[in-house]
N, C-alpha and C. Protein backbone atom coordinates (compact mmCIF):
# COMPACT_ATOMS: atom_id res chain seq x y z
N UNK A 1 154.07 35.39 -28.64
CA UNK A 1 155.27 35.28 -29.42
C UNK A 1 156.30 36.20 -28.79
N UNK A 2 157.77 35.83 -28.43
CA UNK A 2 158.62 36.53 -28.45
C UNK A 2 159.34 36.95 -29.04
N UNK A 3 160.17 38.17 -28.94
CA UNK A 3 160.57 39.18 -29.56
C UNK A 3 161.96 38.13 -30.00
N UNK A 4 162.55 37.03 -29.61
CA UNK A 4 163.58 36.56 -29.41
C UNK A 4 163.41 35.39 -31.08
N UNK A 5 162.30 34.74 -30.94
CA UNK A 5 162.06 34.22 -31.86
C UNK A 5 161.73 34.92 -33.82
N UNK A 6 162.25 34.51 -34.86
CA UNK A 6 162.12 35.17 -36.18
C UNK A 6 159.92 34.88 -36.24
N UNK A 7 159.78 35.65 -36.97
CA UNK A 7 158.47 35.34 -37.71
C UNK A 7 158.64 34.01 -38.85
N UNK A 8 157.94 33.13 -38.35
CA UNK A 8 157.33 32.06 -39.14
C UNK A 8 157.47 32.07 -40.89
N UNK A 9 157.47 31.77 -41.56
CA UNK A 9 155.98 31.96 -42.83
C UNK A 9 155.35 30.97 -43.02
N UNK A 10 155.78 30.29 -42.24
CA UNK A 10 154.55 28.99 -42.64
C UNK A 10 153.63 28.81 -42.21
N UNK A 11 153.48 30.08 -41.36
CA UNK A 11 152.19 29.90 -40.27
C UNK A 11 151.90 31.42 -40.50
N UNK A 12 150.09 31.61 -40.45
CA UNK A 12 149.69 33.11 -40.81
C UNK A 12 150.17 33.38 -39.28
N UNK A 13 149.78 34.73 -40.14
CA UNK A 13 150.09 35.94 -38.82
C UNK A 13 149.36 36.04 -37.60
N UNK A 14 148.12 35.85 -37.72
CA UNK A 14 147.15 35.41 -36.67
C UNK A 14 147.68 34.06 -35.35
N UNK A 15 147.82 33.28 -36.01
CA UNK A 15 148.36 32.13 -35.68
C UNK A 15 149.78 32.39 -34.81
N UNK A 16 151.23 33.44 -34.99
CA UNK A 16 151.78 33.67 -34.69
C UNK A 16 151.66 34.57 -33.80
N UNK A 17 150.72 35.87 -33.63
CA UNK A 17 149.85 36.67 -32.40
C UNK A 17 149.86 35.55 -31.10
N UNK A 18 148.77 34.70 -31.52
CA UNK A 18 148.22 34.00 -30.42
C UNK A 18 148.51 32.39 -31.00
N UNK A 19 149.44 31.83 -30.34
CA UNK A 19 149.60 30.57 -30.17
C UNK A 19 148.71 29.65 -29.98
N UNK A 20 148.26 29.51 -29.53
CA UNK A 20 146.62 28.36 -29.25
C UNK A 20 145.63 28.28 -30.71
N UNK A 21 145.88 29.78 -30.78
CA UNK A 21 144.37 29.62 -31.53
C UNK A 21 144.58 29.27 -33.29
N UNK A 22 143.41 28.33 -33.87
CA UNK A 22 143.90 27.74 -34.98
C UNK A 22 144.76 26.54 -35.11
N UNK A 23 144.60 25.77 -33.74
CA UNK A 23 145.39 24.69 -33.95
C UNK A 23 144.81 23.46 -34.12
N UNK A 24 145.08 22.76 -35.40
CA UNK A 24 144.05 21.88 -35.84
C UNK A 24 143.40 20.69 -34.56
N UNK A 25 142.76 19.99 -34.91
CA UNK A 25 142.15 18.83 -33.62
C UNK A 25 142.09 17.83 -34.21
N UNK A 26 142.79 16.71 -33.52
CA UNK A 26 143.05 15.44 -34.48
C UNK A 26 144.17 14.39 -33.50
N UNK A 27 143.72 13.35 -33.99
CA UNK A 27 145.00 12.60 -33.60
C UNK A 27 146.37 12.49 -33.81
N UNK A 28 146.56 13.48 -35.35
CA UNK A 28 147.96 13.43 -35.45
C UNK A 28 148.75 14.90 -35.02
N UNK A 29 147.99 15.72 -34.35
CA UNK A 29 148.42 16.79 -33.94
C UNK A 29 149.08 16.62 -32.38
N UNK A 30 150.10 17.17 -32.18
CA UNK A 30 150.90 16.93 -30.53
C UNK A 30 150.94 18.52 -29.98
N UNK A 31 151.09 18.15 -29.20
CA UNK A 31 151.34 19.67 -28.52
C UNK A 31 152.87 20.60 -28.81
N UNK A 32 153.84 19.63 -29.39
CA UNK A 32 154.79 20.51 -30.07
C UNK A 32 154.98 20.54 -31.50
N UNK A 33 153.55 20.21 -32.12
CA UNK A 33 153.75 20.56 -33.77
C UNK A 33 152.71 22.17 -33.99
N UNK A 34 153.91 22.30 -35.19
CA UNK A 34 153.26 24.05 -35.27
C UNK A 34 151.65 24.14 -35.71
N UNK A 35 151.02 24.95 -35.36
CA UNK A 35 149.64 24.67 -36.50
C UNK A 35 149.90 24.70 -38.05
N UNK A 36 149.23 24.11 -38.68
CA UNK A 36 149.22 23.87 -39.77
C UNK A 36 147.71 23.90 -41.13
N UNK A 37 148.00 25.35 -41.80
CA UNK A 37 147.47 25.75 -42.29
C UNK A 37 146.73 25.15 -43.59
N UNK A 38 146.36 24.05 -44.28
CA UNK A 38 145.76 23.25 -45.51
C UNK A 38 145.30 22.75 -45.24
N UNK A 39 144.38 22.19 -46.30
CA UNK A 39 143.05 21.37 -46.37
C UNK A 39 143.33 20.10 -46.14
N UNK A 40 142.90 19.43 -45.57
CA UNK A 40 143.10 17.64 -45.48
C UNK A 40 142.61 17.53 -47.06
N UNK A 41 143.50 16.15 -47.15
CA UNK A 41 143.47 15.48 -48.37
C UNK A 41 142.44 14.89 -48.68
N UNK A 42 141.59 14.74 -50.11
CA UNK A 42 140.05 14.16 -50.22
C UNK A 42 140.37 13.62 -51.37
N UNK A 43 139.68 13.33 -52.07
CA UNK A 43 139.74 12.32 -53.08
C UNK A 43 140.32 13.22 -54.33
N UNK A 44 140.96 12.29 -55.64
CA UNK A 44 142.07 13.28 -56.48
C UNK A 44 140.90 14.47 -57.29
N UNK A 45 141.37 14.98 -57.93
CA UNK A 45 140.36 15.70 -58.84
C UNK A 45 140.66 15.05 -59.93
N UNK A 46 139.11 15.10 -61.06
CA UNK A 46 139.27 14.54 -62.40
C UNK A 46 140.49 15.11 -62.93
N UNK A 47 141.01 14.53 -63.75
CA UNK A 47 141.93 14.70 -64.44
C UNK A 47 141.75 15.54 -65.76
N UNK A 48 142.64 16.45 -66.28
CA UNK A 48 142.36 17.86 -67.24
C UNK A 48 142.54 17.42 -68.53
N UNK A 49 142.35 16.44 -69.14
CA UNK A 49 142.79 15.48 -70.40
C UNK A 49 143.03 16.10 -71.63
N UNK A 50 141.24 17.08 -71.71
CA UNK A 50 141.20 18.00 -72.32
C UNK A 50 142.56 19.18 -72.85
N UNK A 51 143.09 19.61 -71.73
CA UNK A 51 143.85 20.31 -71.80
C UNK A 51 145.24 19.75 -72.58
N UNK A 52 145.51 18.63 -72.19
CA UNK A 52 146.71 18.00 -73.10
C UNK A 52 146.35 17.73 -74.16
N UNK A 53 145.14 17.45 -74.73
CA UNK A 53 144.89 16.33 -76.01
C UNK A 53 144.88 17.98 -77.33
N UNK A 54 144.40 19.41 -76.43
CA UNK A 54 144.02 20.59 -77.23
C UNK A 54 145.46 21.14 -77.40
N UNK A 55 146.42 21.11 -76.19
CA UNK A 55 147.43 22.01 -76.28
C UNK A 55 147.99 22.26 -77.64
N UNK A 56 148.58 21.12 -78.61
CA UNK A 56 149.17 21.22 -79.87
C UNK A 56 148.37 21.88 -81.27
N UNK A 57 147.04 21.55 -81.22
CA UNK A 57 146.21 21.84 -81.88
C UNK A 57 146.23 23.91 -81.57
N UNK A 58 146.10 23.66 -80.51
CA UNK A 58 145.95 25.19 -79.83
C UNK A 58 147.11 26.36 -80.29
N UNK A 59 148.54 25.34 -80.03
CA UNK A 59 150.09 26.37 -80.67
C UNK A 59 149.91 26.27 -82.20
N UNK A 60 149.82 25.16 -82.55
CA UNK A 60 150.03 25.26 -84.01
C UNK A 60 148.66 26.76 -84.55
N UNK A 61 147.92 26.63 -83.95
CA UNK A 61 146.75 27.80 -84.80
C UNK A 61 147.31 28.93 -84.29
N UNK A 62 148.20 28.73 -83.41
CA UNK A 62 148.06 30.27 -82.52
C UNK A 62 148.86 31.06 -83.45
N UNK A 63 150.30 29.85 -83.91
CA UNK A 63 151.33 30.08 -84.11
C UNK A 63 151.08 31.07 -86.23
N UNK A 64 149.87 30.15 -86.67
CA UNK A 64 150.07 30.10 -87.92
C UNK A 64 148.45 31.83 -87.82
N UNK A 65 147.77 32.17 -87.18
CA UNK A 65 147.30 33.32 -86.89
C UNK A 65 148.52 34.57 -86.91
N UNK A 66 149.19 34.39 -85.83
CA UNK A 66 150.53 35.09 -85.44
C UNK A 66 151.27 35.28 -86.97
N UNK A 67 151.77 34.45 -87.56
CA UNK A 67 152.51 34.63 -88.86
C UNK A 67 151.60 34.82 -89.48
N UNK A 68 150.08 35.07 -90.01
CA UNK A 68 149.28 35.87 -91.08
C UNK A 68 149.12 37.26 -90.51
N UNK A 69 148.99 37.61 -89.14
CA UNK A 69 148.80 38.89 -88.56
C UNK A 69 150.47 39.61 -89.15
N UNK A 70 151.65 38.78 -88.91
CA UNK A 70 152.75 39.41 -89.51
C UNK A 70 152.72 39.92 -91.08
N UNK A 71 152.47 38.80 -91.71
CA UNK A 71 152.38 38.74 -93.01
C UNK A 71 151.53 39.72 -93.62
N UNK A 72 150.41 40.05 -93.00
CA UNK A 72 149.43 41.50 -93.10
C UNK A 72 149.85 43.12 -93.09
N UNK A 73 150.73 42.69 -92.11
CA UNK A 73 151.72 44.12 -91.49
C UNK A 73 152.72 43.92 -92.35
N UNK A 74 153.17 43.61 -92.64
CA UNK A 74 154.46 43.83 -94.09
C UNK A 74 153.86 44.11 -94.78
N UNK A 75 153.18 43.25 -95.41
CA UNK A 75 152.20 43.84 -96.53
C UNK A 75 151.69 45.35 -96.59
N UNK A 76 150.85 45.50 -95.64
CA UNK A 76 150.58 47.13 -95.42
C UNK A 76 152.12 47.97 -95.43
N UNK A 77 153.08 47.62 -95.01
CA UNK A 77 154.07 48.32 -94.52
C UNK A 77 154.76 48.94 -96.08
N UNK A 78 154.84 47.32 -97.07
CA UNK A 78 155.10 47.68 -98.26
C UNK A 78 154.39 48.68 -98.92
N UNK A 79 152.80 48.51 -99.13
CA UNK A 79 151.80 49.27 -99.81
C UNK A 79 152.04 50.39 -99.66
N UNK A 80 152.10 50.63 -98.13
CA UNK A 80 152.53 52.54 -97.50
C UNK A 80 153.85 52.56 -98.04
N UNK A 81 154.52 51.80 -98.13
CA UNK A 81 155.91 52.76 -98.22
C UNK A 81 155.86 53.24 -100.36
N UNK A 82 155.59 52.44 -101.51
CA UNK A 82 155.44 52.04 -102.09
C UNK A 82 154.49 53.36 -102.67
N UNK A 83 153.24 53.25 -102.32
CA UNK A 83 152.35 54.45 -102.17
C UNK A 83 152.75 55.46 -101.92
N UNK A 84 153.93 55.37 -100.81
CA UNK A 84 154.20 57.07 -100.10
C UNK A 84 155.17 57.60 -101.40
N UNK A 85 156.10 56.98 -101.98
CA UNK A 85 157.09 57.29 -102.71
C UNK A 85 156.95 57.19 -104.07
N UNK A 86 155.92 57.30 -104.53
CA UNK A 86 155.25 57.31 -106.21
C UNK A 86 153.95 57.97 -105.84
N UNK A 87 153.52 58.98 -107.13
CA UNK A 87 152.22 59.48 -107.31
C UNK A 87 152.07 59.38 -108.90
N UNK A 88 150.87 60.05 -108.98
CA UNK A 88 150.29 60.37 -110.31
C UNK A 88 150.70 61.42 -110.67
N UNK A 89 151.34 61.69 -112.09
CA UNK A 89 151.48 63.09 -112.27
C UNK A 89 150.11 63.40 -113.47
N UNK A 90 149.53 64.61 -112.83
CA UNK A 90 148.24 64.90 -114.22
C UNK A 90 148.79 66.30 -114.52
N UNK A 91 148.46 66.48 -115.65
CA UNK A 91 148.48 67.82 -116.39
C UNK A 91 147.66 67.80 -117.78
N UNK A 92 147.50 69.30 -118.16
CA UNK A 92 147.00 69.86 -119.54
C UNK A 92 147.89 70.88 -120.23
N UNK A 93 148.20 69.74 -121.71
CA UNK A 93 148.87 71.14 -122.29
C UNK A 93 147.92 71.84 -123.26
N UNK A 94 148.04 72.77 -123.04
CA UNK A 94 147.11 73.84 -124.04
C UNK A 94 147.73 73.90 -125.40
N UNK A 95 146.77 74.26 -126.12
CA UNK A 95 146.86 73.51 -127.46
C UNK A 95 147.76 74.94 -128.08
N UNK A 96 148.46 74.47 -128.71
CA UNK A 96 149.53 75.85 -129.30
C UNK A 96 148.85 76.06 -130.32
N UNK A 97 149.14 77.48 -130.78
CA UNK A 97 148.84 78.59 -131.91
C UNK A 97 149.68 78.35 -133.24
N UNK A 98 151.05 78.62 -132.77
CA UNK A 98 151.68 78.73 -133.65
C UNK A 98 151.72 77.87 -134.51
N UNK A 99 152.08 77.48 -135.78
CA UNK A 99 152.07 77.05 -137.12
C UNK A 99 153.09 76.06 -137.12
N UNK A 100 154.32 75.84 -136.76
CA UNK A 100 155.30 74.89 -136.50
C UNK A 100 155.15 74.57 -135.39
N UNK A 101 154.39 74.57 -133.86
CA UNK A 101 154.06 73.76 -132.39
C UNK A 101 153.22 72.95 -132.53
N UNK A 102 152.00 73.24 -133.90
CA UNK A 102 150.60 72.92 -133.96
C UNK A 102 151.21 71.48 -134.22
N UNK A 103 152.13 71.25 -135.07
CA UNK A 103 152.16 69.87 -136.13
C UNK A 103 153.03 68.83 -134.75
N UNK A 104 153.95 69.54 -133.84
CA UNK A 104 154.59 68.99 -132.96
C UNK A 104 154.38 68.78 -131.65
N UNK A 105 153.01 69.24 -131.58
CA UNK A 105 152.82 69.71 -130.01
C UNK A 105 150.82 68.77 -130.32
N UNK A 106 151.03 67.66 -130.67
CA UNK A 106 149.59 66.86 -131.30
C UNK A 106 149.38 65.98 -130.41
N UNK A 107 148.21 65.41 -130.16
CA UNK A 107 147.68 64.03 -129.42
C UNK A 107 148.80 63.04 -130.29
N UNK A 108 149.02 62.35 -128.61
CA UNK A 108 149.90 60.89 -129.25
C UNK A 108 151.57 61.27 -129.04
N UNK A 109 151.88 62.88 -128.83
CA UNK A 109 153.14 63.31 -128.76
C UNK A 109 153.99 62.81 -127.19
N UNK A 110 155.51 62.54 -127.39
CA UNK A 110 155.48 61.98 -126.03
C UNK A 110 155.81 62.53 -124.86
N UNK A 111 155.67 62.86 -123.26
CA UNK A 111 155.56 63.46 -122.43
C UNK A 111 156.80 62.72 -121.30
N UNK A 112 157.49 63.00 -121.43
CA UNK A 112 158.62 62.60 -120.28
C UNK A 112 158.91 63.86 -119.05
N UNK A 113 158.90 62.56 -117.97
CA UNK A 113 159.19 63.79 -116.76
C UNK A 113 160.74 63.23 -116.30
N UNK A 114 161.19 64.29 -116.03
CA UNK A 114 162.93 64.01 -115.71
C UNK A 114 162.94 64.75 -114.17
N UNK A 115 164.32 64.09 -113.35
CA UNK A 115 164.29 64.78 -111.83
C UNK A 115 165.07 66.12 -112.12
N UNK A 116 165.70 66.62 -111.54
CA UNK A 116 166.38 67.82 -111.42
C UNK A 116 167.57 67.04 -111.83
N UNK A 117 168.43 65.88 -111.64
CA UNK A 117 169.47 65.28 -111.99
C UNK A 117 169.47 65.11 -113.39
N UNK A 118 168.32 64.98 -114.54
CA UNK A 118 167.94 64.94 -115.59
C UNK A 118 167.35 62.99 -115.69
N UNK A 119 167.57 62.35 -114.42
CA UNK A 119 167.20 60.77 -114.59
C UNK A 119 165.23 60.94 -114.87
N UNK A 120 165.18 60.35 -116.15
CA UNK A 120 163.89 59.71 -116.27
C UNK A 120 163.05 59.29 -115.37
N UNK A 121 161.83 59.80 -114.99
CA UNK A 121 161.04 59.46 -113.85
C UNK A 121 159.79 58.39 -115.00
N UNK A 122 159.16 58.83 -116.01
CA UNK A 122 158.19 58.47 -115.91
C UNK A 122 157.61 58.88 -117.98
N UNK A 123 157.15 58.28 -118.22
CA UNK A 123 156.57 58.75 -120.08
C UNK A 123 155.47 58.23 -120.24
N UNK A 124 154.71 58.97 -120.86
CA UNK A 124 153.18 58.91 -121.18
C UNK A 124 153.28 60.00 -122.56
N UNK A 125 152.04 59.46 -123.06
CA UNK A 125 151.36 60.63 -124.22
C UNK A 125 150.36 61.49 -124.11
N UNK A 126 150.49 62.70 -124.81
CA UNK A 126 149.17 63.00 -124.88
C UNK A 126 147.63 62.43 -124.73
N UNK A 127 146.45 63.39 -124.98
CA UNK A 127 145.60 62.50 -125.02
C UNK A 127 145.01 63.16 -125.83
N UNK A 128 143.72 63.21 -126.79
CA UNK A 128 143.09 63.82 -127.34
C UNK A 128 142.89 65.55 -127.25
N UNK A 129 142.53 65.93 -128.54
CA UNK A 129 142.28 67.34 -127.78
C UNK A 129 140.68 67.56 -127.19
N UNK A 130 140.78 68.33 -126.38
CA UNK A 130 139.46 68.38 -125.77
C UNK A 130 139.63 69.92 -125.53
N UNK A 131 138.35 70.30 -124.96
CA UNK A 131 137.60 71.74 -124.61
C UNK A 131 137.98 72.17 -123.34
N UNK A 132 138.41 72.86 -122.90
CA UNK A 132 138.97 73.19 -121.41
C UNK A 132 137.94 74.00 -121.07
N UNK A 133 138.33 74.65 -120.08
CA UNK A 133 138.00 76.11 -119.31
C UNK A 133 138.12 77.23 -120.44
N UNK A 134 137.22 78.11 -120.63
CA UNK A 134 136.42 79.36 -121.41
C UNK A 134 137.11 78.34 -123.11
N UNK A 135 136.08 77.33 -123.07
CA UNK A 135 136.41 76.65 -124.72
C UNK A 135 138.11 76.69 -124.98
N UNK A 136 138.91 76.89 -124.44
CA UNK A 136 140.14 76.19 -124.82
C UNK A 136 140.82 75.14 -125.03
N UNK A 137 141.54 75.29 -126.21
CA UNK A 137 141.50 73.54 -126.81
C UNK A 137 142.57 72.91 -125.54
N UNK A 138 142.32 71.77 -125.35
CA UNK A 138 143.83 71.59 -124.09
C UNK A 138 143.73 70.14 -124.13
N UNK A 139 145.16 69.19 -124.06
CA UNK A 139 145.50 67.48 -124.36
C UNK A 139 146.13 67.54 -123.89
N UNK A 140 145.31 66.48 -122.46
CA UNK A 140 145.71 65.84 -121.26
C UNK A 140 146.42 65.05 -121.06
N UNK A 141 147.29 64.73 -120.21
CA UNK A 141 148.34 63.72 -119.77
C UNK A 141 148.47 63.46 -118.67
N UNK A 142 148.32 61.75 -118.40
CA UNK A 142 148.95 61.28 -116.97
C UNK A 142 149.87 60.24 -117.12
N UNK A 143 150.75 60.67 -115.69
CA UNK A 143 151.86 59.52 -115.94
C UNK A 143 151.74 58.54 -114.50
N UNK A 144 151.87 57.37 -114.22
CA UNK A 144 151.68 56.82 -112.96
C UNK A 144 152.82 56.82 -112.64
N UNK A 145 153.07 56.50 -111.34
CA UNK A 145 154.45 55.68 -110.51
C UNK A 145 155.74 57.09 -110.58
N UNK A 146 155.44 58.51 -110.30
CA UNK A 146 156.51 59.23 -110.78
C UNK A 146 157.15 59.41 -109.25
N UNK A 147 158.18 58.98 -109.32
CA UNK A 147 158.90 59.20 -107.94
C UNK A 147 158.76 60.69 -107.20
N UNK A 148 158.63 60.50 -105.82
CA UNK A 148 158.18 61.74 -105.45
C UNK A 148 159.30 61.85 -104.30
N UNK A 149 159.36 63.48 -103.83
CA UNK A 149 160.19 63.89 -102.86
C UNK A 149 161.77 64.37 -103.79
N UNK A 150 161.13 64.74 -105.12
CA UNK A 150 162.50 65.61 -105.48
C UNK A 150 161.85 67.42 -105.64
N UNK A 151 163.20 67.91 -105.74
CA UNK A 151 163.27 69.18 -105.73
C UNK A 151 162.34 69.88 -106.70
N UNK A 152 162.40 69.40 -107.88
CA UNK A 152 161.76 69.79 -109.07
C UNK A 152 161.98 68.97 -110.18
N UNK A 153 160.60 69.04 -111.20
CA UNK A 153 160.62 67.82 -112.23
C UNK A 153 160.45 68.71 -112.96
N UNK A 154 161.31 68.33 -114.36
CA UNK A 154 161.29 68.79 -115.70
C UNK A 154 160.15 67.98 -116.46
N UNK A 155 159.06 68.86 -117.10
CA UNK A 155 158.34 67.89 -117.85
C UNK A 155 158.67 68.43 -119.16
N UNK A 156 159.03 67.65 -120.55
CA UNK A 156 159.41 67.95 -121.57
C UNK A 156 158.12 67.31 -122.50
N UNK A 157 157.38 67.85 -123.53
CA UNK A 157 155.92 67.44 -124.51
C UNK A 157 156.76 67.12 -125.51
N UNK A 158 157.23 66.11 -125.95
CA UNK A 158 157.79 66.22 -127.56
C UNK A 158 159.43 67.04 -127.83
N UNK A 159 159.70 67.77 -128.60
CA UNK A 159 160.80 68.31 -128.13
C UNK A 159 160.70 69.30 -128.52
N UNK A 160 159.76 70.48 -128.25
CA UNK A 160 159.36 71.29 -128.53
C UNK A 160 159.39 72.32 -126.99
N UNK A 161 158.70 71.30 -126.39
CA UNK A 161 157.98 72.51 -124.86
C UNK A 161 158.88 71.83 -123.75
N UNK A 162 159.23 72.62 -123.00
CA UNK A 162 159.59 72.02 -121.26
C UNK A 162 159.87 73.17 -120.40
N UNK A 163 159.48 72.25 -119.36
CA UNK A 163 158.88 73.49 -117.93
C UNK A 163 159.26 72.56 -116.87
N UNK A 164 159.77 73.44 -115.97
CA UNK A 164 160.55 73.02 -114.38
C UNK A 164 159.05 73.10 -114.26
N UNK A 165 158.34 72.38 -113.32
CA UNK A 165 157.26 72.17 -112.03
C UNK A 165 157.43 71.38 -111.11
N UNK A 166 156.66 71.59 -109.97
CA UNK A 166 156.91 71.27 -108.58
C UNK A 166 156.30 69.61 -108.68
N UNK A 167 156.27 69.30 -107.32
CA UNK A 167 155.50 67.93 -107.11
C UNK A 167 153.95 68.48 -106.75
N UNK A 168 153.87 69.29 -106.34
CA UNK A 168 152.69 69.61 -105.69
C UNK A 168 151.69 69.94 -107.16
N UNK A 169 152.37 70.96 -108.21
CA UNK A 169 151.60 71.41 -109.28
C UNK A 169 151.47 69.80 -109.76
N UNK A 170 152.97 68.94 -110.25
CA UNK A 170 152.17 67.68 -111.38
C UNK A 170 151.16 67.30 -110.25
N UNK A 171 150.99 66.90 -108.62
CA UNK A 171 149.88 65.54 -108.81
C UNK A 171 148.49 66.39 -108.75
N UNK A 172 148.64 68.09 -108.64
CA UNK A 172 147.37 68.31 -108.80
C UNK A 172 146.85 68.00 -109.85
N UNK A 173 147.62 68.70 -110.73
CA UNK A 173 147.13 69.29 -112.80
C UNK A 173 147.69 70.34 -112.87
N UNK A 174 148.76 70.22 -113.85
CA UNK A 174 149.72 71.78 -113.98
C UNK A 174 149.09 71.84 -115.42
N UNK A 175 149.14 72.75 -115.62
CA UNK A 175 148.92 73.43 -117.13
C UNK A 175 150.05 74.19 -117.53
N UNK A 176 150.53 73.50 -118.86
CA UNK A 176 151.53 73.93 -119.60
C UNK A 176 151.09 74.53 -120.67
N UNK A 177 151.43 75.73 -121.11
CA UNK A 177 151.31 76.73 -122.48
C UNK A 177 152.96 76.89 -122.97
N UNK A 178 152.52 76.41 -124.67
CA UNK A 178 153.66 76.73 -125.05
C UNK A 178 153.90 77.99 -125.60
N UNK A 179 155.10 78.77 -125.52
CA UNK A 179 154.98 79.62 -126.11
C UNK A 179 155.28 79.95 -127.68
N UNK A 180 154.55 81.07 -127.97
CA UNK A 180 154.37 80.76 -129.75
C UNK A 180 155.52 81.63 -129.99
């Protein structure tokens, strides 16, 4: 090969080294055709029938997989977000002493939690009285769905008791004492 002539691509590199070599043998080959690199032609190959008769069958499932895998992921996306931004609030109020809290401060009394803005988060009641920690009388309360990520929640028992607490104290269990 000379330096004068471009490189080929239709012919490997070998083939372009050394001129002679790789040049097919045949009657339709001349001494000024380039060598030529492919298979002689043989009989057709079966035909892929399969492949056309599946293709539609194949998009439509692919397609309707694809939109339930979406439909899954929203879903979760809702649940988390939904979940992330509501909790449970639990608490115990301890059972009051005094003589005018006793009659107002009873199972069944109602329990509203308010944000720091004073907007209504959430109302539940008491619950029975029950036995706490060292026999103290104490009536439990939970509220579901209380919006979370404010500053501080007012929980008010009736209209007797109320106490600023955190988010962290309601979703543990805050304990409220009223004072006598």
């Amino acid at each position: 090969m000379t330096s004068a002539q471009p490189p080929r691509r239709d012919v490997a590199p070998q083939a372009q080294e050394h001129p002679g070599a790789g040049r097919p043998v045949g009657p339709h080959t001349g001494p000024t055709e380039p060598p030529q690199f492919w298979l002689r032609s043989g009989p057709m190959l079966p035909q892929r029938t399969w492949q056309r008769s599946t293709r539609s069958p194949i998009i439509i499932i692919s397609s309707l997989a694809a939109m339930a895998l979406a439909a899954v992921a929203v879903a979760a996306l809702l649940v988390g977000t939904v979940n992330r931004t509501t909790f449970t609030a639990r608490g115990v109020v301890v059972c009051p002493t005094a003589q005018g809290q006793t009659l107002r401060i009873a199972p069944g009394a109602p329990v509203r939690i308010y944000d720091e803005t004073g907007d209504e988060l959430s109302t539940t009641t008491l619950g029975q009285r029950e036995s706490g920690d060292g026999n103290q009388c104490e009536m439990p309360f939970r509220a579901r769905d209380v919006a979370s990520g404010r500053d501080g929640y007012v929980v008010r028992v009736g209209d007797v008791l109320q106490e600023t607490v955190s988010e962290s104290a309601l979703s543990s269990g805050v304990v409220l004492r009223p004072v006598p």
